[in-house]
Protein backbone atom coordinates (compact mmCIF):
# COMPACT_ATOMS: atom_id res chain seq x y z
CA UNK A 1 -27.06 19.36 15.65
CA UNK A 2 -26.38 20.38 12.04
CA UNK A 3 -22.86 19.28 12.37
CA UNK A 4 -23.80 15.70 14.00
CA UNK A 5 -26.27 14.87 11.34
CA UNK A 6 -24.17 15.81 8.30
CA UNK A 7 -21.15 13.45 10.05
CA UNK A 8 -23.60 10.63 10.83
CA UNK A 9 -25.03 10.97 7.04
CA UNK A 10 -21.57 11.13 5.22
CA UNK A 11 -20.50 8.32 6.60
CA UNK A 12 -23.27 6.04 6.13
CA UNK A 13 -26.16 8.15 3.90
CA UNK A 14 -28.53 5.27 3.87
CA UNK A 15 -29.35 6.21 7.62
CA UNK A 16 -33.11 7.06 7.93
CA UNK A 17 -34.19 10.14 9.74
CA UNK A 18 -35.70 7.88 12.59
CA UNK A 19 -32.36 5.92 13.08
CA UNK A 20 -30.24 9.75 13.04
CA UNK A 21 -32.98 11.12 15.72
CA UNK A 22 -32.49 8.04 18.03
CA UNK A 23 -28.47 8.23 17.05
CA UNK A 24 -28.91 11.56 18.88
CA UNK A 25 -31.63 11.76 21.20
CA UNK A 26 -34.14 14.10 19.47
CA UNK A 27 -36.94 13.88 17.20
CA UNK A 28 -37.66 12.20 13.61
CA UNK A 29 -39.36 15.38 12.58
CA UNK A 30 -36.91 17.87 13.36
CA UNK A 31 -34.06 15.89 11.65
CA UNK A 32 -36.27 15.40 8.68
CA UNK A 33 -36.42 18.88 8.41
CA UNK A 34 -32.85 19.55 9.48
CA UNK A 35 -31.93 17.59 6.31
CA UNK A 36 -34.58 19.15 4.00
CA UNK A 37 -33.14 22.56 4.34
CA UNK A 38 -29.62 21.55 4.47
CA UNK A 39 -30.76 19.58 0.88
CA UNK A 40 -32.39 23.23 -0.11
CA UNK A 41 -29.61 25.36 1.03
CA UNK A 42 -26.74 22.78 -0.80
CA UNK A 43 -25.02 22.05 2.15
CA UNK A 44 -25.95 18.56 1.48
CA UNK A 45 -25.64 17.87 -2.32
CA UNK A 46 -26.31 14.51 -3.10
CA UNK A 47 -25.77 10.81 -1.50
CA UNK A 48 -23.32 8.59 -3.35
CA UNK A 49 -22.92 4.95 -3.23
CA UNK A 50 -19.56 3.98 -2.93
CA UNK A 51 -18.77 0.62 -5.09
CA UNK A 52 -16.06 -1.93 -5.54
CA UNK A 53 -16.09 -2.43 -9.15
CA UNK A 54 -13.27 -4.79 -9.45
CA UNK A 55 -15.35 -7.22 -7.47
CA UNK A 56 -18.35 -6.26 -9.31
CA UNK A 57 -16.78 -7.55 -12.57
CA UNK A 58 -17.00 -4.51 -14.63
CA UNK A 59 -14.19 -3.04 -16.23
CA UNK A 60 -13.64 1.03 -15.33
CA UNK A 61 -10.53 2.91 -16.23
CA UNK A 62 -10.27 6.00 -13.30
CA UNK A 63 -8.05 8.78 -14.31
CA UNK A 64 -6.67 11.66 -12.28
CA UNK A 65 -5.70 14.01 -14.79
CA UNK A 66 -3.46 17.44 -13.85
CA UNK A 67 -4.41 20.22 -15.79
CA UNK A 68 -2.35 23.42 -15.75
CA UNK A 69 -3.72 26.01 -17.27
CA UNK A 70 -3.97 30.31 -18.33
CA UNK A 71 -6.71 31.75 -15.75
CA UNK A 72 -8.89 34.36 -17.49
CA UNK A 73 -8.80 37.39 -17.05
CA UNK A 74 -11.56 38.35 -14.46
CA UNK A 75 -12.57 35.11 -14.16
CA UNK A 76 -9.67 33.23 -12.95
CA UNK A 77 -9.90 29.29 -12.91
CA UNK A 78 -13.75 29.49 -12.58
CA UNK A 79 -14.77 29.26 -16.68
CA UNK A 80 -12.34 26.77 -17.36
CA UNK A 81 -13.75 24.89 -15.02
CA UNK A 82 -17.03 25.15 -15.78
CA UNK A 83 -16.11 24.24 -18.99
CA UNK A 84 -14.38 20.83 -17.85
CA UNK A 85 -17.16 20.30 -15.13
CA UNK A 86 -19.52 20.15 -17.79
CA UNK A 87 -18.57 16.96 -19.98
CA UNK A 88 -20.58 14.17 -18.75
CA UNK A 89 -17.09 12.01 -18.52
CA UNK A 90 -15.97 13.87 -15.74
CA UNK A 91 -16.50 13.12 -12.26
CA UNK A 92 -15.01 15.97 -9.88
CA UNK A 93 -12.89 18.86 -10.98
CA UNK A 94 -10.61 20.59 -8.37
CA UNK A 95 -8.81 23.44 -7.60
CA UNK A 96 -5.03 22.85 -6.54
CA UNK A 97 -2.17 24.25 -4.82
CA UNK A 98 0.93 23.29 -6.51
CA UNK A 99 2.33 22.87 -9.89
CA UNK A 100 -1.34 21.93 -11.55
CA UNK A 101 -4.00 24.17 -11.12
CA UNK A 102 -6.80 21.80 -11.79
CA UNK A 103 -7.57 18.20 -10.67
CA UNK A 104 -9.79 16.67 -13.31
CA UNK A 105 -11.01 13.17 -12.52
CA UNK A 106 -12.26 11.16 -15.11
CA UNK A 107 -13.71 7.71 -15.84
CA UNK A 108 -13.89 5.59 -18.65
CA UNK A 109 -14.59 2.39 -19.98
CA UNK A 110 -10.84 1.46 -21.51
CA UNK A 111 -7.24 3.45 -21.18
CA UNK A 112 -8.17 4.31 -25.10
CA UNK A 113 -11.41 6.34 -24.02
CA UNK A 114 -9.64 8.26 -21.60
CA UNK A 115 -6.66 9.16 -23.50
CA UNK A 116 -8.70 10.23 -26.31
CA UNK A 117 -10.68 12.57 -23.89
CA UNK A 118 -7.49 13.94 -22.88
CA UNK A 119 -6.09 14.34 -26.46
CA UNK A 120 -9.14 15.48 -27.96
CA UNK A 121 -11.48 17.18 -26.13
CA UNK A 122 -8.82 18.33 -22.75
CA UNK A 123 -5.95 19.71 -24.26
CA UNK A 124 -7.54 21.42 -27.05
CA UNK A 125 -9.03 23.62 -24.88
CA UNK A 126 -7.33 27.24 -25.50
CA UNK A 127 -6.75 27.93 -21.67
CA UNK A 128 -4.69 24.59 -21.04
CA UNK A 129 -1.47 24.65 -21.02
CA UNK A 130 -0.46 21.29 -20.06
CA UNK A 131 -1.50 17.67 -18.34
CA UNK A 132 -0.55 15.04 -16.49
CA UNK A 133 -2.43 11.78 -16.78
CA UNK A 134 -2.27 9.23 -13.75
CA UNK A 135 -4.60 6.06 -13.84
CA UNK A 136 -5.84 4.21 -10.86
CA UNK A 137 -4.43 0.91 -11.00
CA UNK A 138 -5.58 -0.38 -7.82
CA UNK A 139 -7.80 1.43 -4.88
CA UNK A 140 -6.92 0.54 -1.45
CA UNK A 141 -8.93 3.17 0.19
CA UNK A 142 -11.67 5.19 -1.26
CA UNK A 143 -14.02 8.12 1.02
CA UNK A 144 -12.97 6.05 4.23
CA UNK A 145 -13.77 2.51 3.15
CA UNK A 146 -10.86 -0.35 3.36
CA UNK A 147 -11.44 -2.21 -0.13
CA UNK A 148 -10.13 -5.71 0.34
CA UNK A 149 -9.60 -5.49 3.88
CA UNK A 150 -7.22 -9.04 5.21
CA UNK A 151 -9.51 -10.89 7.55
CA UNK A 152 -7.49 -12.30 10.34
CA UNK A 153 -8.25 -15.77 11.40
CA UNK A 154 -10.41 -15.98 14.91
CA UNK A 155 -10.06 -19.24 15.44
CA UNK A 156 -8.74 -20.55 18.39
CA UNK A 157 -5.71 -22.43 17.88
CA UNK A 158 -5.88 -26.14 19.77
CA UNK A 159 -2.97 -27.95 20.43
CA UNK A 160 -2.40 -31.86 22.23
């Protein structure tokens, strides 16, 4: 049942713990408890609204940024990226196969913020080695949601 519930509430985590137990057949209060330990033990970490912000008329610059850098000795990637993690610009860090190491994804309010981030504050860190700035021009897709889906037309066509 673990399983179910963390499927049901990652797609969709504004589903109430009455509208999960009826989604599968059991009770309100053992899903409600279900997701308080799953909250407790970190499983579940937080719940995320997922926004269109070109249609919301604000102006966000999104930057995936690959960082390659010198793993510490007994720590490997971890410090570093604890280090990146930590600056409040700085949405999701990653660890990647490939030639990066880390995935750093940032966001900003203009191209200038982000490449200054980058300049000043990323690459003087003493354990990176090099980046790789891409921006998000457009998003398409984003956690499973169609932005700007094409609406076909239903009508019926009627000819004489």
């Amino acid at each position: 049942m673990r399983e179910q519930i963390l499927t049901l509430l990652e797609r969709n985590s504004r589903l109430t713990p009455d509208e999960i137990a009826v989604l599968l057949g059991c009770g309100r209060d053992v899903v409600a408890e279900e997701i308080r330990r799953m909250e407790e033990e970190h499983i579940i970490c937080g719940y995320n609204t997922l926004i269109n912000w070109d249609h919301a008329g604000t102006e966000k610059v999104t930057a995936l940024i690959e960082v390659r850098v010198a793993p510490q000795r007994g720590q490997g990637f971890d410090k570093i990226a604890e280090r990146i993690y930590n600056y409040p610009e700085v949405q999701s860090v990653y660890l990647i196969s490939g030639g990066y190491d880390l995935l750093v994804i940032l966001e900003g309010k203009t191209l200038r913020e982000v490449s200054g981030f980058v300049t000043n504050k990323l690459s003087t860190l003493e354990s990176v080695l090099s980046t790789a700035t891409h921006f998000i021009l457009k998003k398409y897709k984003d956690d499973g949601i169609i932005f700007d889906q094409v609406k076909s037309d239903q009508r019926q066509q009627i000819t004489p």
